[in-house]
PDB file of N, CA and C in Angstrom:
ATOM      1  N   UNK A   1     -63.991  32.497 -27.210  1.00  0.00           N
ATOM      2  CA  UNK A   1     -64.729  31.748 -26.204  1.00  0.00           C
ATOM      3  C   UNK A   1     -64.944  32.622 -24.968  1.00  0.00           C
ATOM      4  N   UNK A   2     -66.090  32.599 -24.388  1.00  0.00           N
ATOM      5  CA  UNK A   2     -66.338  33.557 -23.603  1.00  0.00           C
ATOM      6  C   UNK A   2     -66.085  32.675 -21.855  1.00  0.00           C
ATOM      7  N   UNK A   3     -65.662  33.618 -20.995  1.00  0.00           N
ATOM      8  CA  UNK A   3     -65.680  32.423 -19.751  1.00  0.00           C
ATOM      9  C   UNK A   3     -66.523  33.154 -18.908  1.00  0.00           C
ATOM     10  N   UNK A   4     -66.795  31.969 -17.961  1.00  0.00           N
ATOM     11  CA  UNK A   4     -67.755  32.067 -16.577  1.00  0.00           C
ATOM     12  C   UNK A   4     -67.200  32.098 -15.433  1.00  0.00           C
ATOM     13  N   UNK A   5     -67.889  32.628 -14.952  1.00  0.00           N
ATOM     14  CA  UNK A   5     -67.352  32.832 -13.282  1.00  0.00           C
ATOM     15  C   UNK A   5     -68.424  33.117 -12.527  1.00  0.00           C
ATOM     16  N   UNK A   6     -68.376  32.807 -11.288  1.00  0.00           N
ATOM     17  CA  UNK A   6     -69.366  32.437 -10.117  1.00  0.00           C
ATOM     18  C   UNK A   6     -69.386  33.653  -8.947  1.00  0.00           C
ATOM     19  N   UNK A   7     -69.987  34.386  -9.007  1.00  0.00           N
ATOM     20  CA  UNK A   7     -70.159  35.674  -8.008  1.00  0.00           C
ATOM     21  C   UNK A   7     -71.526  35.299  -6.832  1.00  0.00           C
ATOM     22  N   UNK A   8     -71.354  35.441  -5.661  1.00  0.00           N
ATOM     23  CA  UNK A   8     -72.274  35.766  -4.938  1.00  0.00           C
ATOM     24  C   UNK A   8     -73.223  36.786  -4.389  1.00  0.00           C
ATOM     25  N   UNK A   9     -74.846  36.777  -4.846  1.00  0.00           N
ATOM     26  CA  UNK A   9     -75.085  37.740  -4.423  1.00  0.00           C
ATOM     27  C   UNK A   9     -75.580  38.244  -3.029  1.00  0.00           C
ATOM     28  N   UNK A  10     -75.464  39.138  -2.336  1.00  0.00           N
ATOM     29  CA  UNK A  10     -75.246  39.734  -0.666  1.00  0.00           C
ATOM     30  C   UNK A  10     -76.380  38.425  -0.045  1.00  0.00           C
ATOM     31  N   UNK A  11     -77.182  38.161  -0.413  1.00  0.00           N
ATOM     32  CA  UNK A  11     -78.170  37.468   0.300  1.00  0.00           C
ATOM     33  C   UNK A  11     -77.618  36.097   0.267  1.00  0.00           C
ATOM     34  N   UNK A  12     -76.846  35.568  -1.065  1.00  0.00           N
ATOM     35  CA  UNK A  12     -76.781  34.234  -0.952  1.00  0.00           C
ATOM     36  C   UNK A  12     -75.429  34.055  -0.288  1.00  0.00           C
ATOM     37  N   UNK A  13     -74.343  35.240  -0.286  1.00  0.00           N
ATOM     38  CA  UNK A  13     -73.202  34.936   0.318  1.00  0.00           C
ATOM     39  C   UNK A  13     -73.503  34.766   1.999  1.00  0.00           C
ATOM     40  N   UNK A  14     -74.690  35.764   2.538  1.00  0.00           N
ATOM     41  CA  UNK A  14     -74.830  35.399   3.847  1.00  0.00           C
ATOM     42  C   UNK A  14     -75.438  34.506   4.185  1.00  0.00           C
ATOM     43  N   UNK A  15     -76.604  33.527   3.589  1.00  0.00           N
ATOM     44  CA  UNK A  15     -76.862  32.112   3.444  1.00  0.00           C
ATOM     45  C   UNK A  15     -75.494  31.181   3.544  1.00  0.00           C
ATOM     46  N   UNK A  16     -74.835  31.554   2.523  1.00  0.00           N
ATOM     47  CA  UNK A  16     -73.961  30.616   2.709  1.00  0.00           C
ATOM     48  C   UNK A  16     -72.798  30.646   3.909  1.00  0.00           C
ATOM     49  N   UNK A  17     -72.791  31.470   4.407  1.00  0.00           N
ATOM     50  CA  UNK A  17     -72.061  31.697   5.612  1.00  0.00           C
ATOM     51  C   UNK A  17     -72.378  31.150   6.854  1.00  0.00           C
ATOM     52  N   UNK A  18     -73.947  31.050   6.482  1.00  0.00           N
ATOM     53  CA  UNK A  18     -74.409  30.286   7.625  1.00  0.00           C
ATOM     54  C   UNK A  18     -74.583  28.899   7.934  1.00  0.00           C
ATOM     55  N   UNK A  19     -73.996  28.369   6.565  1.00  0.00           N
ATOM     56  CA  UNK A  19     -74.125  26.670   6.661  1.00  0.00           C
ATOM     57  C   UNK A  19     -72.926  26.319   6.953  1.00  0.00           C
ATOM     58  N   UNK A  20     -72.522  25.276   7.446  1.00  0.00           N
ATOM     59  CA  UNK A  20     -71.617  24.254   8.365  1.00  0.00           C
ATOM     60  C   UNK A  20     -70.446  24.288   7.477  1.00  0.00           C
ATOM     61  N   UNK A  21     -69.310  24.275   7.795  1.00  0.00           N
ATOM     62  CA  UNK A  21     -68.092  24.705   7.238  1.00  0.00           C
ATOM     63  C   UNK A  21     -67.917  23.371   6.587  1.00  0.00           C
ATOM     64  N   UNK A  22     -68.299  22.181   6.794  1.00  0.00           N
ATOM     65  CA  UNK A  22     -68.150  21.076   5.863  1.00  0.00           C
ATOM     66  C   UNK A  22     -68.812  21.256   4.100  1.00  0.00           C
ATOM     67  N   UNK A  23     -69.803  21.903   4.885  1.00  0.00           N
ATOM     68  CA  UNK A  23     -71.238  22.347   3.253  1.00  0.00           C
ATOM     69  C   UNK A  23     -70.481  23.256   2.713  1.00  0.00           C
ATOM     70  N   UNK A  24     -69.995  24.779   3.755  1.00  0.00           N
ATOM     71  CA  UNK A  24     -69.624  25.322   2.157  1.00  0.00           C
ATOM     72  C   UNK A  24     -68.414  24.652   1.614  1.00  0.00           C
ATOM     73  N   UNK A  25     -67.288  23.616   2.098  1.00  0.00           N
ATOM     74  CA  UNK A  25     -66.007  23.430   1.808  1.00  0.00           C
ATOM     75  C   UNK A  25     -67.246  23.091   0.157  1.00  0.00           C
ATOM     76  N   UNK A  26     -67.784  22.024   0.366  1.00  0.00           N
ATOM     77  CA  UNK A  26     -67.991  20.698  -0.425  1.00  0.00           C
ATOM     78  C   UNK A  26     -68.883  21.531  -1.573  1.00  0.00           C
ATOM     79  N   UNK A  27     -69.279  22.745  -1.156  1.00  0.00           N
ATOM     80  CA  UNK A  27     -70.220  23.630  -2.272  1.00  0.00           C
ATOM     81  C   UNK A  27     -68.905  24.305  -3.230  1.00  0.00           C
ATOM     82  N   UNK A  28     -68.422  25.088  -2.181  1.00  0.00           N
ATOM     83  CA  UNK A  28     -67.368  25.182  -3.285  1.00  0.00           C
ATOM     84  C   UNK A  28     -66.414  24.659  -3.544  1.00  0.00           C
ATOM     85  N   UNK A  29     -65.771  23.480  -3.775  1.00  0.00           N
ATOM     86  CA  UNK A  29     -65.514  22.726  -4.535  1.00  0.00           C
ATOM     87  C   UNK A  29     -66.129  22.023  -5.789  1.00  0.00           C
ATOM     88  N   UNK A  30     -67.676  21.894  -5.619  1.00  0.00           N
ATOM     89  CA  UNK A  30     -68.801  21.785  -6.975  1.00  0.00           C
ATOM     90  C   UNK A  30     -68.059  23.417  -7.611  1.00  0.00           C
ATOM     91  N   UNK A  31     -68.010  24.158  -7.200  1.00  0.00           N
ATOM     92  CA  UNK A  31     -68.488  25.158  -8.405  1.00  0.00           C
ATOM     93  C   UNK A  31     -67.144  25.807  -8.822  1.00  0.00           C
ATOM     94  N   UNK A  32     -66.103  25.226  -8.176  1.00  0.00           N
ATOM     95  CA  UNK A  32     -64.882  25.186  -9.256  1.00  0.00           C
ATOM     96  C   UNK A  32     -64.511  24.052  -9.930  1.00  0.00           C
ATOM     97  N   UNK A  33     -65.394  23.077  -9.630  1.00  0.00           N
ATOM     98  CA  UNK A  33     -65.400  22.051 -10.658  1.00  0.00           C
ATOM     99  C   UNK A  33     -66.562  22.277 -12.065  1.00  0.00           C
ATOM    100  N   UNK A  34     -67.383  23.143 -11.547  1.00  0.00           N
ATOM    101  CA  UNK A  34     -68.111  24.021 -13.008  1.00  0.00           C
ATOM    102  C   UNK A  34     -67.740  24.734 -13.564  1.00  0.00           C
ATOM    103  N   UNK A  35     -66.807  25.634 -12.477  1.00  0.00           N
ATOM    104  CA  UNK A  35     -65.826  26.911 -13.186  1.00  0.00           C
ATOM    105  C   UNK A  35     -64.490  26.504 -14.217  1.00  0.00           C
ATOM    106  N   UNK A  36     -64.687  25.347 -14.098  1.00  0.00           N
ATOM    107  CA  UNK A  36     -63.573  24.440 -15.412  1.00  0.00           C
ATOM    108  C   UNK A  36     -63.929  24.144 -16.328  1.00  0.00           C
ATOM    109  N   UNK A  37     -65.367  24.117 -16.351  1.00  0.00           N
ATOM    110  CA  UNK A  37     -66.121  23.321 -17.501  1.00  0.00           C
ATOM    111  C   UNK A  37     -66.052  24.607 -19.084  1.00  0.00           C
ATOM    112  N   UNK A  38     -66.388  23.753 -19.944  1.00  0.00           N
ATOM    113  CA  UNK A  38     -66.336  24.913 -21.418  1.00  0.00           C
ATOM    114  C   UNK A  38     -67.848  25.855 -21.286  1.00  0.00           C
ATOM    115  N   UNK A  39     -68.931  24.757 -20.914  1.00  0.00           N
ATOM    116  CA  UNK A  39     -69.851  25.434 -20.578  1.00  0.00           C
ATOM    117  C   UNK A  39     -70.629  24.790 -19.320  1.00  0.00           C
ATOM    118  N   UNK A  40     -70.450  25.550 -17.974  1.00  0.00           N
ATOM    119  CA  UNK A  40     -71.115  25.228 -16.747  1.00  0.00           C
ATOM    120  C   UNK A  40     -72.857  24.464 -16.758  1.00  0.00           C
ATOM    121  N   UNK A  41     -73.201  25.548 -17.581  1.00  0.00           N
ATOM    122  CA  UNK A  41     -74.823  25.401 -17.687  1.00  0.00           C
ATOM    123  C   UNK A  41     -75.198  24.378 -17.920  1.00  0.00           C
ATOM    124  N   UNK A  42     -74.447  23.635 -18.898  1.00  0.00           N
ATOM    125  CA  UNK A  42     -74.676  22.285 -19.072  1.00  0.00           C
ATOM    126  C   UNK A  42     -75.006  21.461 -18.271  1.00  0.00           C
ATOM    127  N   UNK A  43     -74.318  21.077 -16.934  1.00  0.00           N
ATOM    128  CA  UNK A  43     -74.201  20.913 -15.445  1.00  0.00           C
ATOM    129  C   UNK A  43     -75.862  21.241 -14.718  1.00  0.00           C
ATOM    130  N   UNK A  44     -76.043  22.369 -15.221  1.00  0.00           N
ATOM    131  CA  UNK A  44     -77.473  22.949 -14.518  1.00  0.00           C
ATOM    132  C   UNK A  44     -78.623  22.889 -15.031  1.00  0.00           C
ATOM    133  N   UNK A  45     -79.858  22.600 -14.218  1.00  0.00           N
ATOM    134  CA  UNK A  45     -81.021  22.648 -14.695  1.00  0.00           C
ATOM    135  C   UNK A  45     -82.137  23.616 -14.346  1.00  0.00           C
ATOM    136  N   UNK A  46     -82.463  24.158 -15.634  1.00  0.00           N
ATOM    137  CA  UNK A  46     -82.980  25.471 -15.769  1.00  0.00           C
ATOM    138  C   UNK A  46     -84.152  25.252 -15.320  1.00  0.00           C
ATOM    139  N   UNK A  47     -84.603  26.517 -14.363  1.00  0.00           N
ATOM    140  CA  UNK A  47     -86.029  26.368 -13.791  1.00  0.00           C
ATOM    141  C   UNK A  47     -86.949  26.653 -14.486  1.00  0.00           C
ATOM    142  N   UNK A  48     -88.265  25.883 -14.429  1.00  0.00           N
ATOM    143  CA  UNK A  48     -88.995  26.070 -15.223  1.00  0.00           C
ATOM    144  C   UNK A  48     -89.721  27.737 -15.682  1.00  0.00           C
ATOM    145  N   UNK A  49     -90.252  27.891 -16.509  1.00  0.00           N
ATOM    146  CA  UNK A  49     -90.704  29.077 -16.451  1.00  0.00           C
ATOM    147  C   UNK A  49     -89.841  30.395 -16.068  1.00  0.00           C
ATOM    148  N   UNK A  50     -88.461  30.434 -16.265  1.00  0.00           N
ATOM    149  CA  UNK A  50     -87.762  31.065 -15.652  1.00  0.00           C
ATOM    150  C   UNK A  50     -86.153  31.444 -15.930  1.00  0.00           C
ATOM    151  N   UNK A  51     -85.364  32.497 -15.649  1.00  0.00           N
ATOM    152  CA  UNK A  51     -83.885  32.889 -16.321  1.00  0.00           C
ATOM    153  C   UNK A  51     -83.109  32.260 -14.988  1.00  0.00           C
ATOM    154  N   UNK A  52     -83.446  31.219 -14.426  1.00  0.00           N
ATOM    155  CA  UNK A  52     -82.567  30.885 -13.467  1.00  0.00           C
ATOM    156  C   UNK A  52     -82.407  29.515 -13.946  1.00  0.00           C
ATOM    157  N   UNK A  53     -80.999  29.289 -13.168  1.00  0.00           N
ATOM    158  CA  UNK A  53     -80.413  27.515 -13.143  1.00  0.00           C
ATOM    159  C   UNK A  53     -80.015  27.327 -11.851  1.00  0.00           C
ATOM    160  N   UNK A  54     -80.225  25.612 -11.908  1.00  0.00           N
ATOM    161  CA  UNK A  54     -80.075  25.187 -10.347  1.00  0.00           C
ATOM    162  C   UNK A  54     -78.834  23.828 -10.679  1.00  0.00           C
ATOM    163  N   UNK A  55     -78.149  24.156  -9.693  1.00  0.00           N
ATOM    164  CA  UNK A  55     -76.759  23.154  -9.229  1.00  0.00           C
ATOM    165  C   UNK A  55     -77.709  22.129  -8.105  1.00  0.00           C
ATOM    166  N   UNK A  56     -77.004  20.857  -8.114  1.00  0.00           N
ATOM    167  CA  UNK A  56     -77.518  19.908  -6.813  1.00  0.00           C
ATOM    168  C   UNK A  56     -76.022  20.127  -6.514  1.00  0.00           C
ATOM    169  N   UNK A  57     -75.972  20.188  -4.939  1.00  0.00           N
ATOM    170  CA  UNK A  57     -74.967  19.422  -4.308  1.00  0.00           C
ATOM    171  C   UNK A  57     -75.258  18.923  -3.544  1.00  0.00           C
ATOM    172  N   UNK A  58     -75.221  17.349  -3.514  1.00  0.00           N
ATOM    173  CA  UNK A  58     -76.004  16.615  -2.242  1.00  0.00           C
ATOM    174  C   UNK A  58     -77.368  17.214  -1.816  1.00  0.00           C
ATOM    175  N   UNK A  59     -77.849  17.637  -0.526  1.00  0.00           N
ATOM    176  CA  UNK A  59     -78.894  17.200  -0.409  1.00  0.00           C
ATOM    177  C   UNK A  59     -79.656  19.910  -0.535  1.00  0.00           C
ATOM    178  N   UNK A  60     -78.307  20.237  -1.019  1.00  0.00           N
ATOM    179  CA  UNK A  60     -78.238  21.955  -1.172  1.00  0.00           C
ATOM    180  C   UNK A  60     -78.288  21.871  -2.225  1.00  0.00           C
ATOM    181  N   UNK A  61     -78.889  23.401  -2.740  1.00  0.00           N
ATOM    182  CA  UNK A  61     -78.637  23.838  -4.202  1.00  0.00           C
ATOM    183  C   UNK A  61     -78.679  25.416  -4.173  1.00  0.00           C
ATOM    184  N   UNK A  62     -77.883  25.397  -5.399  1.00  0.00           N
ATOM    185  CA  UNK A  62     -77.160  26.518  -6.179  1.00  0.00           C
ATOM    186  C   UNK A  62     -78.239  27.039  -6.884  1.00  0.00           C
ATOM    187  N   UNK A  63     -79.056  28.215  -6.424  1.00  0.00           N
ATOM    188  CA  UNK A  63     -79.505  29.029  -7.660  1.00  0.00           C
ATOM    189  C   UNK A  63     -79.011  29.907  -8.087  1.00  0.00           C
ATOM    190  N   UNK A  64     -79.075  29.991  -9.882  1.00  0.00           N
ATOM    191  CA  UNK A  64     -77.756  31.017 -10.498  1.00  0.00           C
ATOM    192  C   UNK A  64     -79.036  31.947 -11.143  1.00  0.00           C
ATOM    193  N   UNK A  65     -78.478  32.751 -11.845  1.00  0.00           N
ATOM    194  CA  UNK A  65     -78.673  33.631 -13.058  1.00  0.00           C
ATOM    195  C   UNK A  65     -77.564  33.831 -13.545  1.00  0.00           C
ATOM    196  N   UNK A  66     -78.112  33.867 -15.077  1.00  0.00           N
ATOM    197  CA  UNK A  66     -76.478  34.237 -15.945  1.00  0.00           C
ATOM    198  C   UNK A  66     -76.414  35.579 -16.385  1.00  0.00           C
ATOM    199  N   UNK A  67     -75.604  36.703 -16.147  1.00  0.00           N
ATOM    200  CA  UNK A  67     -75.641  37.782 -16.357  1.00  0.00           C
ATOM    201  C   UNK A  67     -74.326  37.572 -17.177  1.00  0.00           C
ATOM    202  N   UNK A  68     -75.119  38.606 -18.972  1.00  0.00           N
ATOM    203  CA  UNK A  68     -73.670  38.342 -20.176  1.00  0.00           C
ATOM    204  C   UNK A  68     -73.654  39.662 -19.812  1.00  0.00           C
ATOM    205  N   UNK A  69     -72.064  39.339 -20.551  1.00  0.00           N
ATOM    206  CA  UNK A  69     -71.312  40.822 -20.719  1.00  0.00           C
ATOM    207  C   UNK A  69     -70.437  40.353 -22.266  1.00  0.00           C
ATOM    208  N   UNK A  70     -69.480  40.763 -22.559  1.00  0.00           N
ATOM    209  CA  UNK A  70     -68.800  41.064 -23.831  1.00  0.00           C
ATOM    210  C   UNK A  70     -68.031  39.890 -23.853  1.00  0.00           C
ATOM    211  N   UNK A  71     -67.526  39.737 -22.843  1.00  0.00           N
ATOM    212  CA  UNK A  71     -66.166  39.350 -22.583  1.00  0.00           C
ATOM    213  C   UNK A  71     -65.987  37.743 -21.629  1.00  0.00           C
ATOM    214  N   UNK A  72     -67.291  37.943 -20.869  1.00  0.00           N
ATOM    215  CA  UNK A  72     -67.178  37.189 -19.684  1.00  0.00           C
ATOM    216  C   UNK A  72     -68.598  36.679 -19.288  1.00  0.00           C
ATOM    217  N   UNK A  73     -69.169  36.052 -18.834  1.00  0.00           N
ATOM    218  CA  UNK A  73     -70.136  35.081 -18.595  1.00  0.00           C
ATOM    219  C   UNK A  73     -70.483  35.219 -16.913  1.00  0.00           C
ATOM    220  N   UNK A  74     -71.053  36.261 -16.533  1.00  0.00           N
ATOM    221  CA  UNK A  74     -71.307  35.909 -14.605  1.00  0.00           C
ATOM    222  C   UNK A  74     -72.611  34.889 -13.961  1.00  0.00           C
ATOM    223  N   UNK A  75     -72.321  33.819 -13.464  1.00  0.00           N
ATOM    224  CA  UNK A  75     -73.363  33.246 -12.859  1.00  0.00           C
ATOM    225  C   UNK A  75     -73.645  33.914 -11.511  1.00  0.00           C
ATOM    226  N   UNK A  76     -74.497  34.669 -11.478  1.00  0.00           N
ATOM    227  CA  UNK A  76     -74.393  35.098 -10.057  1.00  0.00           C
ATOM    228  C   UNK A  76     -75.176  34.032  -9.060  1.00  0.00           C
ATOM    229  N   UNK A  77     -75.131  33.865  -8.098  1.00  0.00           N
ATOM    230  CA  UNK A  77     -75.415  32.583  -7.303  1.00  0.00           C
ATOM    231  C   UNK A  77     -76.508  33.735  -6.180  1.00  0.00           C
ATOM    232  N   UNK A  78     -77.758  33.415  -6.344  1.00  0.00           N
ATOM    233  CA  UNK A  78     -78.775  34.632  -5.593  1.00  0.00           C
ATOM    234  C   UNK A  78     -79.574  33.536  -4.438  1.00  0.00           C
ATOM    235  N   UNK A  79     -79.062  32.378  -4.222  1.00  0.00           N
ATOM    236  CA  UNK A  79     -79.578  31.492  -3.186  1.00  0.00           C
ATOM    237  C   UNK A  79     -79.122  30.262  -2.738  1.00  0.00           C
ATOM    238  N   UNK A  80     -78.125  30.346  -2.051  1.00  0.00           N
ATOM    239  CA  UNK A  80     -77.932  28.812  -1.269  1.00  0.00           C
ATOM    240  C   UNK A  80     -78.527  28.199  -0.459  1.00  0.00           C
ATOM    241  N   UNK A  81     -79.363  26.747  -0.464  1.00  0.00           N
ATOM    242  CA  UNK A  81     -79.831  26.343   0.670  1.00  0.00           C
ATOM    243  C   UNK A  81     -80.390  24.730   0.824  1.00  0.00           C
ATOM    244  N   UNK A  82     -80.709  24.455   1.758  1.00  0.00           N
ATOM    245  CA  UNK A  82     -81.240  22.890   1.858  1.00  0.00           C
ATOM    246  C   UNK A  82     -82.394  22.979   0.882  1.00  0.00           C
ATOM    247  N   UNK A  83     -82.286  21.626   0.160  1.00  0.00           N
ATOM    248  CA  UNK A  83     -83.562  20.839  -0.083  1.00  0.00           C
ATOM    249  C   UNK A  83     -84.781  21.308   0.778  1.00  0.00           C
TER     250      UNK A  83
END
């Protein structure tokens, strides 16, 4: 079974730095409640036309890409932001 894990990339970690310390508590808490799951993606809905997936949290969302490797599963997270 291969696992996932949630990396930020430079643009979305400084997005997310910039939202209200309540948003990111409550963001990440969603995405270690995905990081438990057997398969996260499930959770997410894939953009149309496209190798990306999107998380809701409340009124923000999570855009991922899934980058495989052998061993391990990376969602990299390339955009946090309001609706």
């Amino acid at each position: 079974m291969k696992k996932y894990i949630f990396q930020y990339s430079r643009h979305a970690e400084r997005e997310f730095l910039k939202l209200p310390k309540q948003i990111r508590k409550r963001i990440n808490q969603k995405i270690q409640e995905y990081q438990k799951l057997k398969n996260p993606l499930d959770k997410a809905k894939r953009m149309s036309n496209s190798h990306y997936y999107r998380y809701r949290v409340g009124d923000y969302r999570i855009i991922c890409r899934k980058d495989e490797d052998k061993k391990l599963i990376v969602l990299v997270i390339v955009k946090v932001g309001h609706r």
